[in-house]
Protein backbone atom coordinates (compact mmCIF):
# COMPACT_ATOMS: atom_id res chain seq x y z
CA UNK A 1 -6.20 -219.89 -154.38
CA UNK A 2 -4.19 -220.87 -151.41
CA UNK A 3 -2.14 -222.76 -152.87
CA UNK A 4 -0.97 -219.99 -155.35
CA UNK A 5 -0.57 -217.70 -152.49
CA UNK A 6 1.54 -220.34 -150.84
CA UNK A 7 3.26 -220.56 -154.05
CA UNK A 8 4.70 -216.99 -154.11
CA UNK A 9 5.34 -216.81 -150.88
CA UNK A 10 7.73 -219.82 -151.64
CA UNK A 11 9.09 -217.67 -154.70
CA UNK A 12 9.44 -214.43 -152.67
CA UNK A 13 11.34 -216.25 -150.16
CA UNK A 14 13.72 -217.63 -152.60
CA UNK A 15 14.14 -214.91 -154.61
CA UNK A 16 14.94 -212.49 -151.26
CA UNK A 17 18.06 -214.93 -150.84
CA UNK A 18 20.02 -212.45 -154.41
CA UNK A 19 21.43 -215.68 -155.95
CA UNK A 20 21.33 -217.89 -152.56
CA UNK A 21 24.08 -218.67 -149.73
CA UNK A 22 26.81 -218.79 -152.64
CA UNK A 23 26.43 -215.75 -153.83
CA UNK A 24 26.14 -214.01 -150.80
CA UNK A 25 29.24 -215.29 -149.23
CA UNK A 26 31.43 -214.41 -152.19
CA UNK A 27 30.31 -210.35 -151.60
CA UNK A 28 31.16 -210.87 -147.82
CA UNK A 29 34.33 -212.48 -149.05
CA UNK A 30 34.65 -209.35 -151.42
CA UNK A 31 34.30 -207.04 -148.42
CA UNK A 32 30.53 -206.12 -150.23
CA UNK A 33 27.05 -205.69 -148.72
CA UNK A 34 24.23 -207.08 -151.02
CA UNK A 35 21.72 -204.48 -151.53
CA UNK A 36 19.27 -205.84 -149.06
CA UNK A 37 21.99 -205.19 -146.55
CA UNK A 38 22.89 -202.20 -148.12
CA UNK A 39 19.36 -200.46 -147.79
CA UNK A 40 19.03 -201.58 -144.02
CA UNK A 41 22.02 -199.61 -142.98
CA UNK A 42 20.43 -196.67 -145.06
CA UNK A 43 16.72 -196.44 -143.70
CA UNK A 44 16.09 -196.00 -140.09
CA UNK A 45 15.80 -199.64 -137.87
CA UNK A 46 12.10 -200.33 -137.27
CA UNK A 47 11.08 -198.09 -140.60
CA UNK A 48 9.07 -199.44 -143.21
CA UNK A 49 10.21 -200.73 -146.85
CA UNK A 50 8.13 -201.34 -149.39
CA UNK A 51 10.45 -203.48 -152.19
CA UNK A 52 8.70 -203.22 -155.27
CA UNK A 53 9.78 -205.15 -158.71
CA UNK A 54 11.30 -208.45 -156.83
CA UNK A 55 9.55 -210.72 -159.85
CA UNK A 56 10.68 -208.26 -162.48
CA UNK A 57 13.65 -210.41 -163.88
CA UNK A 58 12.41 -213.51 -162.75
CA UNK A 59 12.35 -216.68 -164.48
CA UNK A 60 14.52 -214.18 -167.60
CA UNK A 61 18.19 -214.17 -169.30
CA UNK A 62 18.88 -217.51 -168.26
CA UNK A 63 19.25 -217.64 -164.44
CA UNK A 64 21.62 -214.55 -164.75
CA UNK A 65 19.62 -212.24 -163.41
């Protein structure tokens, strides 16, 4: 059981990157926030934030999601 916890922790963690360091810098390039950084300037600093749906499209449509 540990081991699957430890497992999607390790998925969580990559999935929380949007499509990784590449990705990322091409919306700061772009002058764009990703939506993680979008919804931190929205909700107060220290406030909670429950994401829900982070595995939704996981592992579907090829990587393009």
């Amino acid at each position: 059981m540990r081991r699957l916890v430890e497992e999607l922790h390790g998925l969580e963690q990559k999935l929380r990157l949007g499509g990784g360091p590449v990705k990322i810098e091409k919306q700061h390039r772009e002058g764009k926030w990703t939506a993680r950084e979008r919804i931190s300037k929205l909700i107060d600093p220290g406030a909670l934030f429950l994401e829900i749906g982070l595995l939704i499209a996981y592992d579907r449509y090829d990587g393009q999601a």
